[in-house]
PDB file of N, CA and C in Angstrom:
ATOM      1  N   UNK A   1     102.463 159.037  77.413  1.00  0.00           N
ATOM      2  CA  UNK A   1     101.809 158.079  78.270  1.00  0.00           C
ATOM      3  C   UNK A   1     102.520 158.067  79.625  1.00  0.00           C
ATOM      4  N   UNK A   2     101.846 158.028  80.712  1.00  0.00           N
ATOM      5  CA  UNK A   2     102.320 158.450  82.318  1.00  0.00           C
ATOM      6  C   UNK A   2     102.337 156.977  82.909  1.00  0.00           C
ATOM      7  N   UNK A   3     103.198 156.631  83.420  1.00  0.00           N
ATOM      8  CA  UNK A   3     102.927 155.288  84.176  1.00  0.00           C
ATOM      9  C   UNK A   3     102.888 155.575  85.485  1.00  0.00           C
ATOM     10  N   UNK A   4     101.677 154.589  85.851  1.00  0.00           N
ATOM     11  CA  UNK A   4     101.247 154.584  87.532  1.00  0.00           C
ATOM     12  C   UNK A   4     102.097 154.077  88.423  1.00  0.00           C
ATOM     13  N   UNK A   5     101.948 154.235  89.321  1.00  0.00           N
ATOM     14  CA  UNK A   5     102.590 153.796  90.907  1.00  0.00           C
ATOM     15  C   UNK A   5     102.169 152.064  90.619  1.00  0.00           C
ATOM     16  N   UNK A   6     102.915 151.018  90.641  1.00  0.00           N
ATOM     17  CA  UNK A   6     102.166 149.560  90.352  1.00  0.00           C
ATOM     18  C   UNK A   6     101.301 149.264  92.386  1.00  0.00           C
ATOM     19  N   UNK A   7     100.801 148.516  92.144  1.00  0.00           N
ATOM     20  CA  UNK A   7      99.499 148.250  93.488  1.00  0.00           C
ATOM     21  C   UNK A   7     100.176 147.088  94.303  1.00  0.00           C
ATOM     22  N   UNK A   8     100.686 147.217  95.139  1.00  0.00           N
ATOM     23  CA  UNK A   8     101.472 146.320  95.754  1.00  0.00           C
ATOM     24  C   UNK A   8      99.916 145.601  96.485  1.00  0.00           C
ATOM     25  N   UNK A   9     100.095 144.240  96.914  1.00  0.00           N
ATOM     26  CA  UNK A   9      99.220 143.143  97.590  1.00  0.00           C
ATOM     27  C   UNK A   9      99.530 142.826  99.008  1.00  0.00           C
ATOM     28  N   UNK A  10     100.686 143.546  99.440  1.00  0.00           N
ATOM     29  CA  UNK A  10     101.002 143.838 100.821  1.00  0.00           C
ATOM     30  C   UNK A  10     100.451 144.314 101.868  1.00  0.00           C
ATOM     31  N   UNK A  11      99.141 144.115 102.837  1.00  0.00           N
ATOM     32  CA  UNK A  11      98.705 144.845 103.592  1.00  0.00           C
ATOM     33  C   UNK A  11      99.796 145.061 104.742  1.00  0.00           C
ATOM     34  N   UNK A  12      99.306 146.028 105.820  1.00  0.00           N
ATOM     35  CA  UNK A  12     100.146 146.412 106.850  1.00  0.00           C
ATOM     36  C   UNK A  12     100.160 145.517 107.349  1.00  0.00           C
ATOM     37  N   UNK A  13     101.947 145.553 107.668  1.00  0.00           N
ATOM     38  CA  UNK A  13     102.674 144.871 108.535  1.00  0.00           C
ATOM     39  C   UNK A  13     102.690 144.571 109.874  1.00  0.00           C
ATOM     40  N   UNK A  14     103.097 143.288 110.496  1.00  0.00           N
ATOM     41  CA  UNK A  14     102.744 143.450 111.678  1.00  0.00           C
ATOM     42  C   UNK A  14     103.948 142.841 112.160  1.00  0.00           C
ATOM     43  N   UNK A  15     104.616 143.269 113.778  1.00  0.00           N
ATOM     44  CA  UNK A  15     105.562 143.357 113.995  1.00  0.00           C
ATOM     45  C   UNK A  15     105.638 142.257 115.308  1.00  0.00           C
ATOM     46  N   UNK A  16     105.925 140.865 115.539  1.00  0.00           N
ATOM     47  CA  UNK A  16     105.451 140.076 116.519  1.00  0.00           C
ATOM     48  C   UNK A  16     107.371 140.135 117.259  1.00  0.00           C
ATOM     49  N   UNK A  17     107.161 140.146 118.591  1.00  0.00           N
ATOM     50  CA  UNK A  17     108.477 140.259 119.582  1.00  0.00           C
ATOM     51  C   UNK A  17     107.843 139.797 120.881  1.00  0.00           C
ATOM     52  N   UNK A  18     108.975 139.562 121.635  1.00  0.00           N
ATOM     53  CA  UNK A  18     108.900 139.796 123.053  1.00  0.00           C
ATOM     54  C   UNK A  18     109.287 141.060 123.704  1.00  0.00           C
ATOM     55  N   UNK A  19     108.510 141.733 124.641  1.00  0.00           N
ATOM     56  CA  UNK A  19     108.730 142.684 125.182  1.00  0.00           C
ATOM     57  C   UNK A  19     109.555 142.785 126.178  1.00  0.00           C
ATOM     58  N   UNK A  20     110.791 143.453 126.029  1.00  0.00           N
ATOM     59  CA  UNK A  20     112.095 142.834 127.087  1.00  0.00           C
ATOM     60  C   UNK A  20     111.268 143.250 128.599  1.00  0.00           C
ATOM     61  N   UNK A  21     110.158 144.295 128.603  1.00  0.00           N
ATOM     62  CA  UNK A  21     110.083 144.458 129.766  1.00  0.00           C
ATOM     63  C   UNK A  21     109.297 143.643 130.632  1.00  0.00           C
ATOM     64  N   UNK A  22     108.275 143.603 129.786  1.00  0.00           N
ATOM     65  CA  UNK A  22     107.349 142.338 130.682  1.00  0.00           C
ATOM     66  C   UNK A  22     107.117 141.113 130.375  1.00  0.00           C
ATOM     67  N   UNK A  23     107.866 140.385 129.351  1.00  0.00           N
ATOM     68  CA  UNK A  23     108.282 139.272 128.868  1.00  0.00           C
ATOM     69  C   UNK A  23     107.218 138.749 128.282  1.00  0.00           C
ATOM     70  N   UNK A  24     106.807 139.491 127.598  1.00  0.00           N
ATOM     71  CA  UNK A  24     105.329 139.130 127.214  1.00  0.00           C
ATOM     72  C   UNK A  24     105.572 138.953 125.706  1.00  0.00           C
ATOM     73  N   UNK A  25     104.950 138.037 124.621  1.00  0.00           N
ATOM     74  CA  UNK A  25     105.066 137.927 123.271  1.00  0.00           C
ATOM     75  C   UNK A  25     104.100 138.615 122.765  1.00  0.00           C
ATOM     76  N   UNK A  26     104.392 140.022 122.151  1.00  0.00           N
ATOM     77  CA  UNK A  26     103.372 141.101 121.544  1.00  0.00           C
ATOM     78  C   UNK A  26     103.522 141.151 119.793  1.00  0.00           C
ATOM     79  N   UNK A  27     102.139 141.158 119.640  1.00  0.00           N
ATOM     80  CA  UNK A  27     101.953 141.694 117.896  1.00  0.00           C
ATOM     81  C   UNK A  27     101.517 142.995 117.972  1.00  0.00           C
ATOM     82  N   UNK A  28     102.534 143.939 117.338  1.00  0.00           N
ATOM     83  CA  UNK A  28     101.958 145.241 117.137  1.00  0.00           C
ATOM     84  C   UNK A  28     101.593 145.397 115.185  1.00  0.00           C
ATOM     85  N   UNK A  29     100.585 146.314 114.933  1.00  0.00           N
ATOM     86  CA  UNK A  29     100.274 146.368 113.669  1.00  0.00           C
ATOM     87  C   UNK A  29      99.677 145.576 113.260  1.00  0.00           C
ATOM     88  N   UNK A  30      99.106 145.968 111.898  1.00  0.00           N
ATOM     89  CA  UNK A  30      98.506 145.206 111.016  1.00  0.00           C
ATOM     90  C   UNK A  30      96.864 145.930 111.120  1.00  0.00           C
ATOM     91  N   UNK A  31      96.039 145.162 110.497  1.00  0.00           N
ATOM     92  CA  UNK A  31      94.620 145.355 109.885  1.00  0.00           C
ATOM     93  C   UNK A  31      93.913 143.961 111.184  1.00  0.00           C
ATOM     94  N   UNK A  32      91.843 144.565 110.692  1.00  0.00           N
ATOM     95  CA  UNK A  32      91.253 143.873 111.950  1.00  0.00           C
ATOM     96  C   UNK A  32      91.348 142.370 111.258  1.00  0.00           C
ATOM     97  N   UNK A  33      91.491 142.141 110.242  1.00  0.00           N
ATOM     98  CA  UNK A  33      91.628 140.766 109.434  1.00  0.00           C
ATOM     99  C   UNK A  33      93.023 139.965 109.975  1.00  0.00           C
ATOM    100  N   UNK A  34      94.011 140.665 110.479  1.00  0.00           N
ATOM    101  CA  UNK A  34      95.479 140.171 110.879  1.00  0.00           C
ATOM    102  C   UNK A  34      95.300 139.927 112.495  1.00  0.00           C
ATOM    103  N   UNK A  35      94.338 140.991 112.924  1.00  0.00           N
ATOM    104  CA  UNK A  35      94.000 140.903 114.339  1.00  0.00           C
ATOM    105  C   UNK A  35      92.988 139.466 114.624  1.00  0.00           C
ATOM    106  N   UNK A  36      91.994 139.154 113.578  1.00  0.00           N
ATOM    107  CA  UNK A  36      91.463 137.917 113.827  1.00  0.00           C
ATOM    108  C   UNK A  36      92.005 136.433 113.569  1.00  0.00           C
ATOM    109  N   UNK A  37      93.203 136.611 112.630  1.00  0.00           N
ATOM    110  CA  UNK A  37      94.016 135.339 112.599  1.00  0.00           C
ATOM    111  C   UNK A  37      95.008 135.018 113.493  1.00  0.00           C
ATOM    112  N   UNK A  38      95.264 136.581 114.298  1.00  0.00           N
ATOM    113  CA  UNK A  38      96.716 136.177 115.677  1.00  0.00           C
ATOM    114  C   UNK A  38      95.772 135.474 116.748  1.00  0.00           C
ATOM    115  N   UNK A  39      94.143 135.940 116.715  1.00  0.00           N
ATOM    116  CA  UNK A  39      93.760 135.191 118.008  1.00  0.00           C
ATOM    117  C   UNK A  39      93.089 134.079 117.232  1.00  0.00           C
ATOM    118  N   UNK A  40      92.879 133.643 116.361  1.00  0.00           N
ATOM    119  CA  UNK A  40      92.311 132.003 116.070  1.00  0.00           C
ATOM    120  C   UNK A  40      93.269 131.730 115.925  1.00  0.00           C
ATOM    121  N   UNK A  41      94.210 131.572 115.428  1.00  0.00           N
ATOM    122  CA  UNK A  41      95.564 130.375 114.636  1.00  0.00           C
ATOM    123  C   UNK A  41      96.741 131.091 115.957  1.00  0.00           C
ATOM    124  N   UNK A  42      97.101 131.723 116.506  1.00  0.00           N
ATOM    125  CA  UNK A  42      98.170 131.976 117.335  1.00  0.00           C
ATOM    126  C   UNK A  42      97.814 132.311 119.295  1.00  0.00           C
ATOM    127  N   UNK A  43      96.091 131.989 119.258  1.00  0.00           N
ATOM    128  CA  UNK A  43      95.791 132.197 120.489  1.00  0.00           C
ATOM    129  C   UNK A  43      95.917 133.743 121.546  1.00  0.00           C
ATOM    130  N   UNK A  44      96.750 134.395 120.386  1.00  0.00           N
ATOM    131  CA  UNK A  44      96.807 136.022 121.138  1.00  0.00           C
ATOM    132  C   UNK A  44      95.562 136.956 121.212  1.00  0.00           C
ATOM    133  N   UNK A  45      95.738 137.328 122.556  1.00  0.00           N
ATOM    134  CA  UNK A  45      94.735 138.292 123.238  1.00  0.00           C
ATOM    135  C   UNK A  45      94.474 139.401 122.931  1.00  0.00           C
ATOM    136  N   UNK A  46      93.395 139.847 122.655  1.00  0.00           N
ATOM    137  CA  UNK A  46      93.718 141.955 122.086  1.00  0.00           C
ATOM    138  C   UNK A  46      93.630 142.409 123.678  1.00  0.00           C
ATOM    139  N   UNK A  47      94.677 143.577 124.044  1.00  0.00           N
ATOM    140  CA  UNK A  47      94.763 144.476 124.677  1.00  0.00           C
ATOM    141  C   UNK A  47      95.140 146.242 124.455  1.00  0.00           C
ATOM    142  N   UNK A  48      94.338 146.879 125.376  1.00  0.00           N
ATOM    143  CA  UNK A  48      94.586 148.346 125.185  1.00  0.00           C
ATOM    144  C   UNK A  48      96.128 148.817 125.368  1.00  0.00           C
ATOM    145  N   UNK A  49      96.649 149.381 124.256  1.00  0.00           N
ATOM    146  CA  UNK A  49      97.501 150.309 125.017  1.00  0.00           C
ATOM    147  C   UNK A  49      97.787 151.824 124.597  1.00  0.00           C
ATOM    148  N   UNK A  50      99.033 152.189 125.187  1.00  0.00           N
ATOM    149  CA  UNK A  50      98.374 153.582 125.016  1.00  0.00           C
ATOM    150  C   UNK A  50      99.132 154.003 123.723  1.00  0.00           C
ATOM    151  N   UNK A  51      99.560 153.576 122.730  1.00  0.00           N
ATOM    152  CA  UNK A  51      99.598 153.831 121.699  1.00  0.00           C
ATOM    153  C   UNK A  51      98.299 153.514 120.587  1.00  0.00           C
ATOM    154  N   UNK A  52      97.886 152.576 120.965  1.00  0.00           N
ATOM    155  CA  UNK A  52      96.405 151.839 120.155  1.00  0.00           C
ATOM    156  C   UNK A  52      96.642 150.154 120.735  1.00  0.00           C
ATOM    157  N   UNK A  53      95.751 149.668 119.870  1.00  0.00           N
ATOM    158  CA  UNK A  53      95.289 148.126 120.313  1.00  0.00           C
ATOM    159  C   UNK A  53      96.498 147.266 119.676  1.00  0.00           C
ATOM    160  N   UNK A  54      96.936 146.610 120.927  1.00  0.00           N
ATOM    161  CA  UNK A  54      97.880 145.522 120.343  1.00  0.00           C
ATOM    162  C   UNK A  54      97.115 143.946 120.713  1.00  0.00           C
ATOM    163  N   UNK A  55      97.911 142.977 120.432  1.00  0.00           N
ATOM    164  CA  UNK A  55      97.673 141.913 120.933  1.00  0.00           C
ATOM    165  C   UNK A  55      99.117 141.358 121.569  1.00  0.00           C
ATOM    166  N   UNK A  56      98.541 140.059 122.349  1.00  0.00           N
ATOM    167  CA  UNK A  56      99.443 139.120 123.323  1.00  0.00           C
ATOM    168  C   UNK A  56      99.100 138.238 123.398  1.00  0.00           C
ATOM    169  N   UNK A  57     100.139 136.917 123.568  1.00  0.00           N
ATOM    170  CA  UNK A  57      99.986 136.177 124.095  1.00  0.00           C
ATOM    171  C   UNK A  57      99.595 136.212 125.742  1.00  0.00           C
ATOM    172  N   UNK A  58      98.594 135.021 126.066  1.00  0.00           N
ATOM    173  CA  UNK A  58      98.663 134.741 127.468  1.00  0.00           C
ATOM    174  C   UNK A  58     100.102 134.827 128.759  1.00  0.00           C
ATOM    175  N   UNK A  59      99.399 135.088 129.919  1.00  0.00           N
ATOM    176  CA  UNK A  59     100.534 134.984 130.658  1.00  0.00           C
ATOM    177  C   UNK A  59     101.117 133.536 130.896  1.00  0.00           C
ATOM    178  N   UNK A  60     102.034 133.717 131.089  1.00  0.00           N
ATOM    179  CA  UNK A  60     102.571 132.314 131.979  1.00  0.00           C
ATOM    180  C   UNK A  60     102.832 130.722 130.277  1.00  0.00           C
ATOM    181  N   UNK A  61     102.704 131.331 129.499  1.00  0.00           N
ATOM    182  CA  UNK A  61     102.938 130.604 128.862  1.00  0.00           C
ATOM    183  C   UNK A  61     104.643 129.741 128.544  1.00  0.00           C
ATOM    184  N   UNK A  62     104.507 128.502 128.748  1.00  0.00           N
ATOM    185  CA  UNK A  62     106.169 128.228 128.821  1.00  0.00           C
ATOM    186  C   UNK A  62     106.834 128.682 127.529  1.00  0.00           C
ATOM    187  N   UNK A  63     108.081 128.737 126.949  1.00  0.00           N
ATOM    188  CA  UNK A  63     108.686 129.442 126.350  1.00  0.00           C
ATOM    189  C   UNK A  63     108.194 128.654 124.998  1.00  0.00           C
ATOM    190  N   UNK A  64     108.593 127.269 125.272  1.00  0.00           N
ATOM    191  CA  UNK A  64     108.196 126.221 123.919  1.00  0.00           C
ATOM    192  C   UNK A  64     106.852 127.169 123.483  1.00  0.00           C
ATOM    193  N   UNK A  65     105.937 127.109 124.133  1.00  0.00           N
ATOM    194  CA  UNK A  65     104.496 126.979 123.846  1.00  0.00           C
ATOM    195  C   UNK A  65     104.307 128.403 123.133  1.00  0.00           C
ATOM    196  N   UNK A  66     105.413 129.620 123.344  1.00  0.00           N
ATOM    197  CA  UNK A  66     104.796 131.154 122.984  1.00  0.00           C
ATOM    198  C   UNK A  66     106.052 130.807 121.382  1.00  0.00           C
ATOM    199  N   UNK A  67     106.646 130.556 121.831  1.00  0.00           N
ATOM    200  CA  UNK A  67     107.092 130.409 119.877  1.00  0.00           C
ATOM    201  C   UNK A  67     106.607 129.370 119.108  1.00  0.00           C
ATOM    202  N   UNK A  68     105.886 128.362 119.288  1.00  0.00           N
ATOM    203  CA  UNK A  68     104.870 127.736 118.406  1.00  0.00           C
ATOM    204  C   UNK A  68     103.960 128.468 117.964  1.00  0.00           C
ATOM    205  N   UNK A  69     103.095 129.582 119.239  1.00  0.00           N
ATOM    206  CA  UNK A  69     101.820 130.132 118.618  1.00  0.00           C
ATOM    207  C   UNK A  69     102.015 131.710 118.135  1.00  0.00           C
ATOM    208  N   UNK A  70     103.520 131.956 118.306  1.00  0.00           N
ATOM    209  CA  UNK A  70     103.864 132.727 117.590  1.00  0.00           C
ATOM    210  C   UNK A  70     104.622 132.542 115.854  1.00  0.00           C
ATOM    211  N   UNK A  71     104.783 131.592 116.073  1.00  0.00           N
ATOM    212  CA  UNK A  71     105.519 130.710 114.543  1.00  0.00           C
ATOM    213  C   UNK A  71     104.160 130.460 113.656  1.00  0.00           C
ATOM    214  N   UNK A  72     103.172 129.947 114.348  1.00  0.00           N
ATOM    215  CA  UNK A  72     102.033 129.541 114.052  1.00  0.00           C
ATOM    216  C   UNK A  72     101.283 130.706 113.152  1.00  0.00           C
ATOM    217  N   UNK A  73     101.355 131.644 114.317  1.00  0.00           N
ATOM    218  CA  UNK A  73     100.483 133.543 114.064  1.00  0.00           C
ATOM    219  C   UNK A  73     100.644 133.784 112.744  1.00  0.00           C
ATOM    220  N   UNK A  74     102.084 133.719 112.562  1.00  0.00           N
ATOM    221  CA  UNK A  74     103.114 134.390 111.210  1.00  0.00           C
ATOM    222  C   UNK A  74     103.311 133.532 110.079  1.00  0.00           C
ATOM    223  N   UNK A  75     102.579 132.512 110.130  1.00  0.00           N
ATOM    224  CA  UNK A  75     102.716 131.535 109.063  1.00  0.00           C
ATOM    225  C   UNK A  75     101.299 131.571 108.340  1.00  0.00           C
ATOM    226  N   UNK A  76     100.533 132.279 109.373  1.00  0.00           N
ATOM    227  CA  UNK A  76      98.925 132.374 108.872  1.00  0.00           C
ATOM    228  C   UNK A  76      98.962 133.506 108.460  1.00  0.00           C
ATOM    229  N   UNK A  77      99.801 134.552 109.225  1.00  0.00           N
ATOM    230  CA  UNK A  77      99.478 135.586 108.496  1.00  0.00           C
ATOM    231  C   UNK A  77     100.227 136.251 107.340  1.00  0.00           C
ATOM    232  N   UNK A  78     101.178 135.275 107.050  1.00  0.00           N
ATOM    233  CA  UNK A  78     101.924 135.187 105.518  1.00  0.00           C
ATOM    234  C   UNK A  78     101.376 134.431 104.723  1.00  0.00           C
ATOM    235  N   UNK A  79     100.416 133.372 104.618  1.00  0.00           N
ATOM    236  CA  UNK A  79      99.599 132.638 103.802  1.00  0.00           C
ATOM    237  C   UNK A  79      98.564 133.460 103.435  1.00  0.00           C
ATOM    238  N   UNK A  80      98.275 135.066 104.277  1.00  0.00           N
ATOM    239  CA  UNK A  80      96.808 135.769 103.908  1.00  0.00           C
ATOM    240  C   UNK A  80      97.244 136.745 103.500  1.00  0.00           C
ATOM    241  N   UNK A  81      98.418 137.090 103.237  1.00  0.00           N
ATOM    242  CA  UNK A  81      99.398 138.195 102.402  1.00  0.00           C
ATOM    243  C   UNK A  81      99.750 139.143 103.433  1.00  0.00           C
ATOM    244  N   UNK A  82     100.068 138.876 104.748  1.00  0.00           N
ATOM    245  CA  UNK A  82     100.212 140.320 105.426  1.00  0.00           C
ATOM    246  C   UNK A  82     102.106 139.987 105.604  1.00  0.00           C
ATOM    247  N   UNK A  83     102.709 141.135 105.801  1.00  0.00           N
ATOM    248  CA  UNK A  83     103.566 140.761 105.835  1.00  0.00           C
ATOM    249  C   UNK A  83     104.298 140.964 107.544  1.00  0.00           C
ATOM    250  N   UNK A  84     105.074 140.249 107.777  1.00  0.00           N
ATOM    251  CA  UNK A  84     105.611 139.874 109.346  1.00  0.00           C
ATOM    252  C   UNK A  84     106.449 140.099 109.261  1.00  0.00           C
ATOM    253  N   UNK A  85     107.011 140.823 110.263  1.00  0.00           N
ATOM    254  CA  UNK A  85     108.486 140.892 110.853  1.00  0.00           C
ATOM    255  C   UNK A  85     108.364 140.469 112.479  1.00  0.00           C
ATOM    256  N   UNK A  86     108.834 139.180 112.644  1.00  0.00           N
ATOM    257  CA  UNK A  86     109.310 138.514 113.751  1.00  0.00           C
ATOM    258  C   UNK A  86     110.601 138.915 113.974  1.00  0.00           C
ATOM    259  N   UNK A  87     110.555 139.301 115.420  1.00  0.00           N
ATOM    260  CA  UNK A  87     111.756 139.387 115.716  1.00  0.00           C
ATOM    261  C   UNK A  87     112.463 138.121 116.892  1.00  0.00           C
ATOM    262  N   UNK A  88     114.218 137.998 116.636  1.00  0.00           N
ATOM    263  CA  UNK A  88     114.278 136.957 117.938  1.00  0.00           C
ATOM    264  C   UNK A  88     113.663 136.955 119.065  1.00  0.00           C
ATOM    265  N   UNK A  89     113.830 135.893 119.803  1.00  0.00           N
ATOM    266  CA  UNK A  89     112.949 135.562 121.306  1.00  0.00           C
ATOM    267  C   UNK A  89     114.261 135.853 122.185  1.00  0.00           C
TER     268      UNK A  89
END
């Protein structure tokens, strides 16, 4: 009898930071289901880049306000099984 690989419930990960360069709070990764909970529950924007589609927060957001809706993002998207890696601000 051969035993299988077990089925992990983990979809792709998504990786939320600030970008040291343009100070911007970015989610890279994940599925279009992870992409629709960063912009309802965390307010982040989809933008092109040239690796593929990320999202962001708005500009100009005060500092309080981008780690709430980034705390926010990652709390929704650990309640829907995706898994997060936040990194410090």
């Amino acid at each position: 009898m051969t035993q299988a690989e077990p089925d992990f419930w983990v979809l792709e990960y998504v990786t939320i930071t600030k970008d040291p360069r343009t100070g911007l709070v970015v989610a890279i990764g994940g599925t279009e289901q992870a992409a629709d909970i960063l912009q309802r529950t965390g307010g982040f924007l989809s933008a092109a880049g040239p690796r593929g589609d990320y999202h962001r927060l708005p500009h100009g957001l005060p500092m309080e306000q981008q780690r709430l809706k980034a705390t926010t993002a990652s709390h929704a998207l650990l309640a829907a099984g995706h898994s997060v890696h936040p990194t410090p601000p």
